[in-house]
C-alpha atoms as a PDB file:
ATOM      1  CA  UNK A   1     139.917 155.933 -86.413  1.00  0.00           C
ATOM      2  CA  UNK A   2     141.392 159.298 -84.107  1.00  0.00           C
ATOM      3  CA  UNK A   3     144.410 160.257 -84.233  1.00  0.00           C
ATOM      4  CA  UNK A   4     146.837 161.891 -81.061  1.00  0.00           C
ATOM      5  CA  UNK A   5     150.254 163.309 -80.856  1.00  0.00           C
ATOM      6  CA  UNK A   6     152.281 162.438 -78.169  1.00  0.00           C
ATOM      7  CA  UNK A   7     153.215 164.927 -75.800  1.00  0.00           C
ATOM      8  CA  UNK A   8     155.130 163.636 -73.164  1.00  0.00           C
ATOM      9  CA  UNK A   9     156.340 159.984 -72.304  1.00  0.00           C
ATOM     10  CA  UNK A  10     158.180 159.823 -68.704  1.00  0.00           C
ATOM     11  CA  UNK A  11     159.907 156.515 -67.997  1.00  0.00           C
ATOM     12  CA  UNK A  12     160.782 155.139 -64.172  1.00  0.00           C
ATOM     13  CA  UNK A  13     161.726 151.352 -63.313  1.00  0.00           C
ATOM     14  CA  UNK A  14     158.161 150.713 -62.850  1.00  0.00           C
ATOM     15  CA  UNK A  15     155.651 152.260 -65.324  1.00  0.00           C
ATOM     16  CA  UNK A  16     155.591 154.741 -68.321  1.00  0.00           C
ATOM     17  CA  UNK A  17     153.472 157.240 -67.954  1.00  0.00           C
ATOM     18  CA  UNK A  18     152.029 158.746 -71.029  1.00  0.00           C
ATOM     19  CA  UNK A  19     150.595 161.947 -71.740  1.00  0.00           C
ATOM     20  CA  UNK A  20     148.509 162.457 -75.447  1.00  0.00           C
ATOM     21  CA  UNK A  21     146.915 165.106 -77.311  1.00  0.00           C
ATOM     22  CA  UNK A  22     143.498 163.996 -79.091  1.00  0.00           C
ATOM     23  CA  UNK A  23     141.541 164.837 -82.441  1.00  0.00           C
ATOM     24  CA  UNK A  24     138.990 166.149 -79.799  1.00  0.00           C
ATOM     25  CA  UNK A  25     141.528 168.583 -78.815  1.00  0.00           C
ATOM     26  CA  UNK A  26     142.290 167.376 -75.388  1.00  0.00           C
ATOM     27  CA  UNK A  27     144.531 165.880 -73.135  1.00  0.00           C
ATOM     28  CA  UNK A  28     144.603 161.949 -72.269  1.00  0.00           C
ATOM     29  CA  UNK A  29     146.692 159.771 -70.099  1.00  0.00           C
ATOM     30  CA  UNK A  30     147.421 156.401 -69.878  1.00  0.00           C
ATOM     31  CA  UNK A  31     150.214 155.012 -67.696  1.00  0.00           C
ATOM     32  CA  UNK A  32     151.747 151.666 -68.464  1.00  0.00           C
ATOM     33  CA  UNK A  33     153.079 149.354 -65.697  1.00  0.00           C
ATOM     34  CA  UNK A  34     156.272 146.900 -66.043  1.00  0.00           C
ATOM     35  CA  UNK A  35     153.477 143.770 -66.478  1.00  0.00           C
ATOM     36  CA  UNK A  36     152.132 145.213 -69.274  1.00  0.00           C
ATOM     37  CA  UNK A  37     148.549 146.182 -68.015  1.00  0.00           C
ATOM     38  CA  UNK A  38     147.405 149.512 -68.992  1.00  0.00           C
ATOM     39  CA  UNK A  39     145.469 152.164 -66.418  1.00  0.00           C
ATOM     40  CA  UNK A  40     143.338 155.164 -68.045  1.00  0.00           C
ATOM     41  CA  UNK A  41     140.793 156.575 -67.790  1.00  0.00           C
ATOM     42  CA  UNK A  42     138.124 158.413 -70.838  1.00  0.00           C
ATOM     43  CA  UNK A  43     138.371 161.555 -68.940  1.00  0.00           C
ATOM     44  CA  UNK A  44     139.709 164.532 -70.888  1.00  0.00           C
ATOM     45  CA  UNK A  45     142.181 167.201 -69.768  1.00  0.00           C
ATOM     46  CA  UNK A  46     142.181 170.990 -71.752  1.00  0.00           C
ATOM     47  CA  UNK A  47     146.364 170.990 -70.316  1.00  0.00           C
ATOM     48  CA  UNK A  48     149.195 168.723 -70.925  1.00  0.00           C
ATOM     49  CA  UNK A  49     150.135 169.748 -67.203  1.00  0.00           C
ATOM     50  CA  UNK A  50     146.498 168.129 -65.890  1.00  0.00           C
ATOM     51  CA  UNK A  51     146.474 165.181 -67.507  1.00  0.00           C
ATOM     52  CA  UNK A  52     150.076 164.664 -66.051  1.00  0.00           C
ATOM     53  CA  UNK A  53     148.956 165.099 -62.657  1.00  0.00           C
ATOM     54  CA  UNK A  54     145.706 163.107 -62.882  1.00  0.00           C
ATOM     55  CA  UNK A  55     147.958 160.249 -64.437  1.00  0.00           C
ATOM     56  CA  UNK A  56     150.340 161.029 -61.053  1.00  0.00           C
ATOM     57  CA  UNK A  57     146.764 160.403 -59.075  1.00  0.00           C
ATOM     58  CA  UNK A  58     146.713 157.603 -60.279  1.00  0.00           C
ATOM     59  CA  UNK A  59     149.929 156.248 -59.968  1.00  0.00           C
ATOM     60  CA  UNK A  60     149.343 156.801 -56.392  1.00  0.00           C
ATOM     61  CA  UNK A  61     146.022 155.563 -55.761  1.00  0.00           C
ATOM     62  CA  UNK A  62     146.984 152.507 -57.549  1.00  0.00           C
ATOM     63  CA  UNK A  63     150.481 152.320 -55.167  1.00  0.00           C
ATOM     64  CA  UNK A  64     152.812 152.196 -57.609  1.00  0.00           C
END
Protein backbone atom coordinates (compact mmCIF):
# COMPACT_ATOMS: atom_id res chain seq x y z
CA UNK A 1 0.00 0.00 0.00
CA UNK A 2 1.78 3.92 -0.54
CA UNK A 3 1.56 6.21 1.65
CA UNK A 4 1.21 10.46 1.04
CA UNK A 5 1.15 13.42 3.27
CA UNK A 6 -1.13 15.97 2.64
CA UNK A 7 0.05 19.17 1.65
CA UNK A 8 -2.55 21.42 0.95
CA UNK A 9 -6.47 21.03 0.98
CA UNK A 10 -8.31 24.35 -0.42
CA UNK A 11 -12.08 24.36 0.08
CA UNK A 12 -14.71 26.64 -2.20
CA UNK A 13 -18.65 26.02 -2.36
CA UNK A 14 -18.04 23.74 -5.15
CA UNK A 15 -15.04 21.33 -4.97
CA UNK A 16 -11.97 20.59 -2.69
CA UNK A 17 -9.08 20.62 -4.29
CA UNK A 18 -6.34 18.50 -2.94
CA UNK A 19 -2.78 18.63 -3.24
CA UNK A 20 -0.50 15.26 -1.92
CA UNK A 21 2.96 14.32 -1.51
CA UNK A 22 3.74 10.53 -2.57
CA UNK A 23 6.16 7.61 -1.40
CA UNK A 24 7.50 8.22 -5.01
CA UNK A 25 8.44 11.57 -3.90
CA UNK A 26 6.12 13.61 -5.95
CA UNK A 27 3.33 15.73 -6.15
CA UNK A 28 -0.42 14.50 -6.92
CA UNK A 29 -3.74 16.16 -7.19
CA UNK A 30 -7.05 15.20 -7.02
CA UNK A 31 -9.93 17.68 -6.79
CA UNK A 32 -13.24 16.63 -5.34
CA UNK A 33 -16.56 18.12 -6.57
CA UNK A 34 -19.81 18.80 -4.26
CA UNK A 35 -21.43 15.31 -5.98
CA UNK A 36 -18.86 13.39 -4.78
CA UNK A 37 -17.04 12.34 -8.09
CA UNK A 38 -13.40 12.55 -7.99
CA UNK A 39 -11.07 14.13 -11.07
CA UNK A 40 -7.17 13.16 -11.19
CA UNK A 41 -5.05 12.35 -13.04
CA UNK A 42 -1.58 9.62 -12.53
CA UNK A 43 0.57 12.40 -13.61
CA UNK A 44 3.27 13.43 -11.13
CA UNK A 45 4.41 16.93 -10.16
CA UNK A 46 8.33 17.46 -8.53
CA UNK A 47 6.38 21.01 -6.74
CA UNK A 48 3.50 21.38 -4.48
CA UNK A 49 3.01 24.75 -6.53
CA UNK A 50 2.54 22.50 -10.03
CA UNK A 51 0.40 20.12 -8.99
CA UNK A 52 -1.80 23.07 -7.64
CA UNK A 53 -1.97 24.66 -10.87
CA UNK A 54 -2.47 21.53 -13.00
CA UNK A 55 -5.39 20.68 -10.47
CA UNK A 56 -6.54 24.64 -11.30
CA UNK A 57 -6.34 23.30 -15.20
CA UNK A 58 -8.46 21.23 -14.48
CA UNK A 59 -10.93 22.84 -12.59
CA UNK A 60 -11.24 24.93 -15.59
CA UNK A 61 -11.30 22.63 -18.36
CA UNK A 62 -13.85 20.73 -16.53
CA UNK A 63 -15.98 24.34 -15.92
CA UNK A 64 -16.25 24.26 -12.55
Amino acid sequence: MSSFRVSSLIGCPKHLLLVFYTDRRAYQFRVVTNQGKILGTTEIYYTEKAAENAARKCLVEQNL
